[in-house]
PDB file of N, CA and C in Angstrom:
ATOM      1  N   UNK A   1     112.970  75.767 106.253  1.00  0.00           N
ATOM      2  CA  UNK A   1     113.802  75.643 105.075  1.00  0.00           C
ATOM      3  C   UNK A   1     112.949  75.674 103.805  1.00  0.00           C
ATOM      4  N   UNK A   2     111.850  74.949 104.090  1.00  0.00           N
ATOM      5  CA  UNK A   2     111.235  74.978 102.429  1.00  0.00           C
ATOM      6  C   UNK A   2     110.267  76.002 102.130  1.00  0.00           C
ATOM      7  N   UNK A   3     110.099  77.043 103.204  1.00  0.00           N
ATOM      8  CA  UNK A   3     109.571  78.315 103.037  1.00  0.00           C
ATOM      9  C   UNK A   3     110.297  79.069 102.511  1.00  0.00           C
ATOM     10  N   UNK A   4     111.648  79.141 103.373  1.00  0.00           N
ATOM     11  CA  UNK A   4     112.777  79.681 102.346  1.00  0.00           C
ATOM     12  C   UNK A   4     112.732  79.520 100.467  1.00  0.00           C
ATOM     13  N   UNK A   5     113.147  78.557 100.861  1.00  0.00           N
ATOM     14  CA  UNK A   5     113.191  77.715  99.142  1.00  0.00           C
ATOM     15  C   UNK A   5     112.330  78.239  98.471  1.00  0.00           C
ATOM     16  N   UNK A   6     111.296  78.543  98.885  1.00  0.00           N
ATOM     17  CA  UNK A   6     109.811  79.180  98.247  1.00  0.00           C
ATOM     18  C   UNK A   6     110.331  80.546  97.914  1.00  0.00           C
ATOM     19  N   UNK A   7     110.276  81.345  99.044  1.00  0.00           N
ATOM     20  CA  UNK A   7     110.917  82.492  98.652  1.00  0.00           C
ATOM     21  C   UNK A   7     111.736  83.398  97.528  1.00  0.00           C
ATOM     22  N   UNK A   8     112.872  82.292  97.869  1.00  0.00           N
ATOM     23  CA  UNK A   8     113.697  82.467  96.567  1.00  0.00           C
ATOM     24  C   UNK A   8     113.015  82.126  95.291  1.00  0.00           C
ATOM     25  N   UNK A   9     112.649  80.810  95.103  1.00  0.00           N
ATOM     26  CA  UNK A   9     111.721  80.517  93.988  1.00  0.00           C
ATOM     27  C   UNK A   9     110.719  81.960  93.556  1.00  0.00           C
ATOM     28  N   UNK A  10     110.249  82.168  94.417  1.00  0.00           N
ATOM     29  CA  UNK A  10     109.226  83.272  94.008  1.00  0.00           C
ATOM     30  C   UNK A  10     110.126  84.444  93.434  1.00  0.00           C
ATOM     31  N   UNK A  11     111.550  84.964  94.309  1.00  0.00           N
ATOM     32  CA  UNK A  11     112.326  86.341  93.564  1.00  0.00           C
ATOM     33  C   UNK A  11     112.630  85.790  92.205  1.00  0.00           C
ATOM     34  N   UNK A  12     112.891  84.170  92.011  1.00  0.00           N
ATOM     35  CA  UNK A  12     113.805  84.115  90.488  1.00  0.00           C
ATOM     36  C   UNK A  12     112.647  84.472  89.394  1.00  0.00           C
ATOM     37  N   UNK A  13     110.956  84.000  90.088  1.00  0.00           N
ATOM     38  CA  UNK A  13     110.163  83.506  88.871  1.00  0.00           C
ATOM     39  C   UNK A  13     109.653  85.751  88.480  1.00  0.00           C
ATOM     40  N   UNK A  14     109.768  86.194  89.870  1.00  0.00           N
ATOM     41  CA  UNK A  14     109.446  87.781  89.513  1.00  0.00           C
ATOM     42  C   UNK A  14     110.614  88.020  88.246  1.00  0.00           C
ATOM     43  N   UNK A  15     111.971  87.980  88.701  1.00  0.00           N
ATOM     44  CA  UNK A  15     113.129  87.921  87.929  1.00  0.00           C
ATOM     45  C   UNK A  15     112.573  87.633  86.451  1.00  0.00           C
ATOM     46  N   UNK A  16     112.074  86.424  86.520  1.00  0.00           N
ATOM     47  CA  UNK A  16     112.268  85.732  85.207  1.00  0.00           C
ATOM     48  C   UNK A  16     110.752  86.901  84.156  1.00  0.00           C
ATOM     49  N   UNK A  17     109.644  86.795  85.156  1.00  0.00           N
ATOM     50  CA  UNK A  17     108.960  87.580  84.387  1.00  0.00           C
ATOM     51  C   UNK A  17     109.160  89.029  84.055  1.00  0.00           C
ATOM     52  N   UNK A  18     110.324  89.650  84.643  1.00  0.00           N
ATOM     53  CA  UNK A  18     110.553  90.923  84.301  1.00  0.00           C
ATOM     54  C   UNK A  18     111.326  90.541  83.126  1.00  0.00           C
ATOM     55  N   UNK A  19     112.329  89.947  82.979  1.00  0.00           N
ATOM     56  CA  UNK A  19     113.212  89.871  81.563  1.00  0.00           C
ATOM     57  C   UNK A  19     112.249  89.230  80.638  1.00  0.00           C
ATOM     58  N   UNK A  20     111.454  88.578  80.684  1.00  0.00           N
ATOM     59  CA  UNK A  20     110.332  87.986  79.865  1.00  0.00           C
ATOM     60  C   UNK A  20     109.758  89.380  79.185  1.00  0.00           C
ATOM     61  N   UNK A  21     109.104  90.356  80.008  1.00  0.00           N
ATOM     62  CA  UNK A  21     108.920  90.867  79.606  1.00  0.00           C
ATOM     63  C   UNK A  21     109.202  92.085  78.577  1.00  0.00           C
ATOM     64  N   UNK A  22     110.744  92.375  79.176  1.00  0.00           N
ATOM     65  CA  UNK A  22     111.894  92.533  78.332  1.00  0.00           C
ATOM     66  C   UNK A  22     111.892  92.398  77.105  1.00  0.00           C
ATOM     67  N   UNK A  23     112.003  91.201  77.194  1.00  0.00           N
ATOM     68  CA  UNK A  23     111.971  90.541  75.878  1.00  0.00           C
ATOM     69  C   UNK A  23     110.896  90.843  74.682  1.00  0.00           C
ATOM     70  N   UNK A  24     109.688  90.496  75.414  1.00  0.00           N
ATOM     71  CA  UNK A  24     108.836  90.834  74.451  1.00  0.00           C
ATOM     72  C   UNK A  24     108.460  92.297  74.143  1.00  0.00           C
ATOM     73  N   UNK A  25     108.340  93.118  74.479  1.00  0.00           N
ATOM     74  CA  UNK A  25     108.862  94.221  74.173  1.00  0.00           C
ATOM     75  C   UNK A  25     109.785  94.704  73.028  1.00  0.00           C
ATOM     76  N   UNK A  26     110.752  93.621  73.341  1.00  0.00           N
ATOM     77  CA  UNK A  26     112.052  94.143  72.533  1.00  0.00           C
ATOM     78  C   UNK A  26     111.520  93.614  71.078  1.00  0.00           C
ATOM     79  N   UNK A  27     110.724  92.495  71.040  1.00  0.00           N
ATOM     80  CA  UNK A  27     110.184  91.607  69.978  1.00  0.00           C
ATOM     81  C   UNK A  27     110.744  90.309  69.682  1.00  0.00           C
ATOM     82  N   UNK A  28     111.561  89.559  71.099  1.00  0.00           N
ATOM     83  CA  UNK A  28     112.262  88.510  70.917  1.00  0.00           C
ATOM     84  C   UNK A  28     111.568  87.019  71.364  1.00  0.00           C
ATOM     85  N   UNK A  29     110.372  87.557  72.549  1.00  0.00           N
ATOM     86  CA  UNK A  29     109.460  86.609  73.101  1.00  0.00           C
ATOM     87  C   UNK A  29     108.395  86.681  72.505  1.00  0.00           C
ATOM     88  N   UNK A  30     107.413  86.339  72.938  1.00  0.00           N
ATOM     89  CA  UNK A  30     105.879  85.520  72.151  1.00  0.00           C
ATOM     90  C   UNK A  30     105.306  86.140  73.203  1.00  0.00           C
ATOM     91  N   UNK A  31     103.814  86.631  73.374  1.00  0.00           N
ATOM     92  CA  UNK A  31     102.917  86.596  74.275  1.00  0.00           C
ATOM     93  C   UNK A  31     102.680  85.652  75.123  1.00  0.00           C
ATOM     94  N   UNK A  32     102.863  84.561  74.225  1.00  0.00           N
ATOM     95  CA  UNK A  32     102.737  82.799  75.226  1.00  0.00           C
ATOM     96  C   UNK A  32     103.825  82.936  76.328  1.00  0.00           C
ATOM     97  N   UNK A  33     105.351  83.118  76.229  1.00  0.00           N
ATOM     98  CA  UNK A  33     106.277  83.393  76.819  1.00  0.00           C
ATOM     99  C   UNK A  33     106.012  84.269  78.316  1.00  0.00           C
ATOM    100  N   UNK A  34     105.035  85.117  77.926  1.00  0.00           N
ATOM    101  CA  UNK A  34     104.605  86.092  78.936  1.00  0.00           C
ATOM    102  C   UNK A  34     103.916  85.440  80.020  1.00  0.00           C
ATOM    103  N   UNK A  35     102.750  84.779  79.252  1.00  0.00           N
ATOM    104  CA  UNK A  35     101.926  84.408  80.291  1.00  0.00           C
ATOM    105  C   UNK A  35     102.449  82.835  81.004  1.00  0.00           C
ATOM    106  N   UNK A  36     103.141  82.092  80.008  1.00  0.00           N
ATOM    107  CA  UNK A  36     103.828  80.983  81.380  1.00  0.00           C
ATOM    108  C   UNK A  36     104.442  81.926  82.190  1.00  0.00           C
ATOM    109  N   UNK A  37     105.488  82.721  81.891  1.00  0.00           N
ATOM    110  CA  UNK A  37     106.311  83.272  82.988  1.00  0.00           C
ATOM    111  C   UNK A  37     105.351  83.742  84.203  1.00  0.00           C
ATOM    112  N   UNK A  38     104.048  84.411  83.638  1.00  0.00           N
ATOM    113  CA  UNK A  38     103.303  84.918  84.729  1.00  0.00           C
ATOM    114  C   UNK A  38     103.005  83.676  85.433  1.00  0.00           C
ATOM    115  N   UNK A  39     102.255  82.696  84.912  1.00  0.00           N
ATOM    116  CA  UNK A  39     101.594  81.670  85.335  1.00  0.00           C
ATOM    117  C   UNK A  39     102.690  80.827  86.314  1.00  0.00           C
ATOM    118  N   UNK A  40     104.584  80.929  86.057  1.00  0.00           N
ATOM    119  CA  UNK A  40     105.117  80.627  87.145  1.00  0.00           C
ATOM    120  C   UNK A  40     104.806  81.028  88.408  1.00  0.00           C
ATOM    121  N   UNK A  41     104.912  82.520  87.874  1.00  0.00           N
ATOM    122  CA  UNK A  41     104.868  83.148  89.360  1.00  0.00           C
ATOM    123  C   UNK A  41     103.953  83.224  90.476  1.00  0.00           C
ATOM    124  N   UNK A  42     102.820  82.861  89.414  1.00  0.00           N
ATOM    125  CA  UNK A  42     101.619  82.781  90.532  1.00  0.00           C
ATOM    126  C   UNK A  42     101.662  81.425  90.868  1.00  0.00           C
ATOM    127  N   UNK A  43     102.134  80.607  90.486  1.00  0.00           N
ATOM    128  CA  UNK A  43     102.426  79.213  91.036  1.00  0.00           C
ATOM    129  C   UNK A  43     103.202  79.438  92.157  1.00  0.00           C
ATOM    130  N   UNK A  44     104.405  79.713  91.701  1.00  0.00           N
ATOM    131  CA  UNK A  44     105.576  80.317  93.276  1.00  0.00           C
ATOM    132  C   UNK A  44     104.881  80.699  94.049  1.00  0.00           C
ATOM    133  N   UNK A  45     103.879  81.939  94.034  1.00  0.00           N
ATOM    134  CA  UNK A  45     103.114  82.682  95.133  1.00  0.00           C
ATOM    135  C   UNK A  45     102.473  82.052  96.080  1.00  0.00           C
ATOM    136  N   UNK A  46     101.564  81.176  95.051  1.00  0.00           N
ATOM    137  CA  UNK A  46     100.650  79.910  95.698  1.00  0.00           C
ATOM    138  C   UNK A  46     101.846  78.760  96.298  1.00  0.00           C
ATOM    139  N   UNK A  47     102.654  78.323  96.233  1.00  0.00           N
ATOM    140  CA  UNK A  47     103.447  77.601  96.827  1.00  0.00           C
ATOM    141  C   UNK A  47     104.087  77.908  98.029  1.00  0.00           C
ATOM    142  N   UNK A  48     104.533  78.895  98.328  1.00  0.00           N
ATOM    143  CA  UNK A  48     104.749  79.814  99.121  1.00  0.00           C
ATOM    144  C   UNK A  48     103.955  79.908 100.024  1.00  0.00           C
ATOM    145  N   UNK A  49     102.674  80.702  99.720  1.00  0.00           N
ATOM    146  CA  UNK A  49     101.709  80.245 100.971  1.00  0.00           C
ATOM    147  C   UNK A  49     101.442  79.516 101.574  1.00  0.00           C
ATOM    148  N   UNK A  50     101.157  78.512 100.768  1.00  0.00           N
ATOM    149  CA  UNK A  50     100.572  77.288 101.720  1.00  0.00           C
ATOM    150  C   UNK A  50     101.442  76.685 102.155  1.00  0.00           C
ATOM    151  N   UNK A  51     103.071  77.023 101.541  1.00  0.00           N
ATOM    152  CA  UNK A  51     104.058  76.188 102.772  1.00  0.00           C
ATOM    153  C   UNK A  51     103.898  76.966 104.585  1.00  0.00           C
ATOM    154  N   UNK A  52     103.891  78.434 104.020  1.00  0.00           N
ATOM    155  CA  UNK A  52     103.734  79.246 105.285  1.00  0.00           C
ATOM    156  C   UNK A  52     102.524  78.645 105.874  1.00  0.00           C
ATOM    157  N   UNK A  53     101.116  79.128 105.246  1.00  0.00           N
ATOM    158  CA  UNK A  53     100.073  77.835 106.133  1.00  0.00           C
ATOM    159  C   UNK A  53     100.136  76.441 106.718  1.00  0.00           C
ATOM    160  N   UNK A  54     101.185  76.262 106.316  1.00  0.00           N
ATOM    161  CA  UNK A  54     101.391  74.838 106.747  1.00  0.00           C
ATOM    162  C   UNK A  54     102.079  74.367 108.188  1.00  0.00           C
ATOM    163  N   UNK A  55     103.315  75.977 107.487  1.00  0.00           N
ATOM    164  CA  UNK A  55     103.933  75.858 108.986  1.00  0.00           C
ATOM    165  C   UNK A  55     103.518  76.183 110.018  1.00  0.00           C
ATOM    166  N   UNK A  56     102.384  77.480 109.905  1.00  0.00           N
ATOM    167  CA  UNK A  56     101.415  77.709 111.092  1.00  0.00           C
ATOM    168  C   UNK A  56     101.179  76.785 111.525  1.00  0.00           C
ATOM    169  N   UNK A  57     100.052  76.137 110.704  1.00  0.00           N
ATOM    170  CA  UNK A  57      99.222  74.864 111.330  1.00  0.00           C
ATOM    171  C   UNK A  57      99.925  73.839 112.289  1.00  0.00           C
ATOM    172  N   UNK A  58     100.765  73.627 111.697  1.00  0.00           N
ATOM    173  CA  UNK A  58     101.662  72.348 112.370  1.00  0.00           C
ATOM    174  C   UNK A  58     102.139  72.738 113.770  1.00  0.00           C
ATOM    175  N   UNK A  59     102.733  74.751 113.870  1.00  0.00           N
ATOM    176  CA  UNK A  59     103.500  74.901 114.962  1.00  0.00           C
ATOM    177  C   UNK A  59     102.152  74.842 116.006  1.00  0.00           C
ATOM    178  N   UNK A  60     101.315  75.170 115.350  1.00  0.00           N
ATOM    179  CA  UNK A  60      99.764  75.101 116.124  1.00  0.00           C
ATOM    180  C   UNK A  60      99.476  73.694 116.711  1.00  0.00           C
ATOM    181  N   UNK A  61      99.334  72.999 116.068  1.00  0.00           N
ATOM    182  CA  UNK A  61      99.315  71.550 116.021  1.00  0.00           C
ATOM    183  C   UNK A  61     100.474  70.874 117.120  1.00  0.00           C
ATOM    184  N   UNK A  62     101.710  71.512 117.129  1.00  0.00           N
ATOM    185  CA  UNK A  62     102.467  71.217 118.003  1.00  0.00           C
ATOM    186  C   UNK A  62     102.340  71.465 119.236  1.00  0.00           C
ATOM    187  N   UNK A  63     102.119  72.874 119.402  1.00  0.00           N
ATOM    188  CA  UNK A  63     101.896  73.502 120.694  1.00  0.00           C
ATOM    189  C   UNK A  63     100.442  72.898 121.509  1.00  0.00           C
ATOM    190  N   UNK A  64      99.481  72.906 120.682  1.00  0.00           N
ATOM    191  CA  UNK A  64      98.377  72.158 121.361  1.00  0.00           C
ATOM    192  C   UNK A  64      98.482  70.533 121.917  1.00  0.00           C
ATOM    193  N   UNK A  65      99.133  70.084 121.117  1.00  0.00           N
ATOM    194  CA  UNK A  65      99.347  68.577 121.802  1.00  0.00           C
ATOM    195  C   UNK A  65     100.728  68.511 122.866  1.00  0.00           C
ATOM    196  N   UNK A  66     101.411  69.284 122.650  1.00  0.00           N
ATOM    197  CA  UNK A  66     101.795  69.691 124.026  1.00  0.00           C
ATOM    198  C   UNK A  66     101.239  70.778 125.221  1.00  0.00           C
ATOM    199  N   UNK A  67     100.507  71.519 125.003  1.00  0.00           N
ATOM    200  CA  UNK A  67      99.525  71.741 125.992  1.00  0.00           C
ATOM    201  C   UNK A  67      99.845  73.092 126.435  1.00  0.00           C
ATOM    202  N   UNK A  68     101.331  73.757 125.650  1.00  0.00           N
ATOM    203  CA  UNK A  68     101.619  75.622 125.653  1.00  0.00           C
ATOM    204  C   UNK A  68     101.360  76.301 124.863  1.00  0.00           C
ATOM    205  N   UNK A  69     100.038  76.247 124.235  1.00  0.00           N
ATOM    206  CA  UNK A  69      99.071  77.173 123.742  1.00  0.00           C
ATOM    207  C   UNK A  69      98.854  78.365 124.175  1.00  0.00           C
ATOM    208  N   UNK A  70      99.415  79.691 123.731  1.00  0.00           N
ATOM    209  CA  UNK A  70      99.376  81.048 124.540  1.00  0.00           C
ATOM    210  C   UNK A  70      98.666  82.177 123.647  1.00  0.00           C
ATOM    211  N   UNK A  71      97.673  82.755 124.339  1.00  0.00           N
ATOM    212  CA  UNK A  71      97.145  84.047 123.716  1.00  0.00           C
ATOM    213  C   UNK A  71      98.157  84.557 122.742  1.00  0.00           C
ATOM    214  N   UNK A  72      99.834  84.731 123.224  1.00  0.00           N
ATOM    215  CA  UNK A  72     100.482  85.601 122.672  1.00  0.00           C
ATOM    216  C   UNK A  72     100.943  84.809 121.114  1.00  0.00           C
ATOM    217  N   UNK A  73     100.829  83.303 121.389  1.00  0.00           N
ATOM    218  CA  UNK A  73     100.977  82.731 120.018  1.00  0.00           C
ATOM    219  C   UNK A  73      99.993  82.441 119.049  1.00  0.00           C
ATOM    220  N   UNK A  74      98.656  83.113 119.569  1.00  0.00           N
ATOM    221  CA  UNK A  74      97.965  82.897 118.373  1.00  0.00           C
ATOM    222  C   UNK A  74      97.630  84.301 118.041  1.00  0.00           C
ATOM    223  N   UNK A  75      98.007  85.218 118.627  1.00  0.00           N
ATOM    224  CA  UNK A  75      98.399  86.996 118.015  1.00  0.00           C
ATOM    225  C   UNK A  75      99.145  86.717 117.136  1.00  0.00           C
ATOM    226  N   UNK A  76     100.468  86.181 117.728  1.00  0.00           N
ATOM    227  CA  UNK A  76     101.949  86.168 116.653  1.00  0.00           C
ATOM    228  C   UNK A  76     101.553  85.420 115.583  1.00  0.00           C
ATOM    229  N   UNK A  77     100.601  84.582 115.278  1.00  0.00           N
ATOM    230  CA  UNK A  77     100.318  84.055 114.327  1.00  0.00           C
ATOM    231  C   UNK A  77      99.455  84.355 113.557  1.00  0.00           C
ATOM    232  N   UNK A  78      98.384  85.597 114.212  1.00  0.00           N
ATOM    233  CA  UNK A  78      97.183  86.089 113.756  1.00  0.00           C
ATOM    234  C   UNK A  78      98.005  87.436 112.795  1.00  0.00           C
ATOM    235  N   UNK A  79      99.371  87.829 113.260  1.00  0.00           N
ATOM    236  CA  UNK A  79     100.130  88.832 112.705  1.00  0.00           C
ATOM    237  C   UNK A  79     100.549  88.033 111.239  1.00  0.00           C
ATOM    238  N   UNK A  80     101.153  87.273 111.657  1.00  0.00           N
ATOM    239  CA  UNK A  80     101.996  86.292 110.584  1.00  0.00           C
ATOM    240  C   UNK A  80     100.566  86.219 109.151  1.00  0.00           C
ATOM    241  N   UNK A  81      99.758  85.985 109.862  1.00  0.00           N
ATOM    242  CA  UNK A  81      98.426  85.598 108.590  1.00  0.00           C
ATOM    243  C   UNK A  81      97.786  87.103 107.811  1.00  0.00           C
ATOM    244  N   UNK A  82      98.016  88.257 108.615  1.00  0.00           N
ATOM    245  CA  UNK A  82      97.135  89.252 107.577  1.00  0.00           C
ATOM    246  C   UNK A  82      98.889  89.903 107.420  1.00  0.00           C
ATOM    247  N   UNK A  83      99.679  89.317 107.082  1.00  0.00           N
ATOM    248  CA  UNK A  83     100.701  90.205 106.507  1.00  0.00           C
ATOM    249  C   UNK A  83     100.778  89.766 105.079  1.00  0.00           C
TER     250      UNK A  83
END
């Protein structure tokens, strides 16, 4: 769920920096305007990840202390990480 949440967070803050940019363009925003909006997004980005790292770790973390640790889940996870 809160990867989700991330997600979305991340489409509104792209969202928000495209009309930001819009804007300034048009001559209605500030340069400052620009770069928080950017500086959201790379916040979102970074938030995002490390929820996904997190959830790795943990399902990792799960599976090992229960003891079904499988070649094929640390592929599926080795996929999940260079995407």
């Amino acid at each position: 769920m809160q990867v989700k949440a991330y997600e979305q967070a991340l489409t509104s803050s792209q969202s928000q920096l495209e009309s930001t940019n819009t804007g300034y363009e048009v001559g209605v925003r500030t340069s400052v305007d620009v770069l928080n909006a950017q500086q959201q997004l790379f916040a979102a980005k970074r938030d995002l990840l490390q929820a996904r790292y997190s959830y790795l770790v943990n399902i990792i973390r799960l599976k090992t202390a229960s003891g079904v640790v499988t070649e094929a889940d640390l592929a599926d996870i080795n996929q999940v990480l260079s995407y």
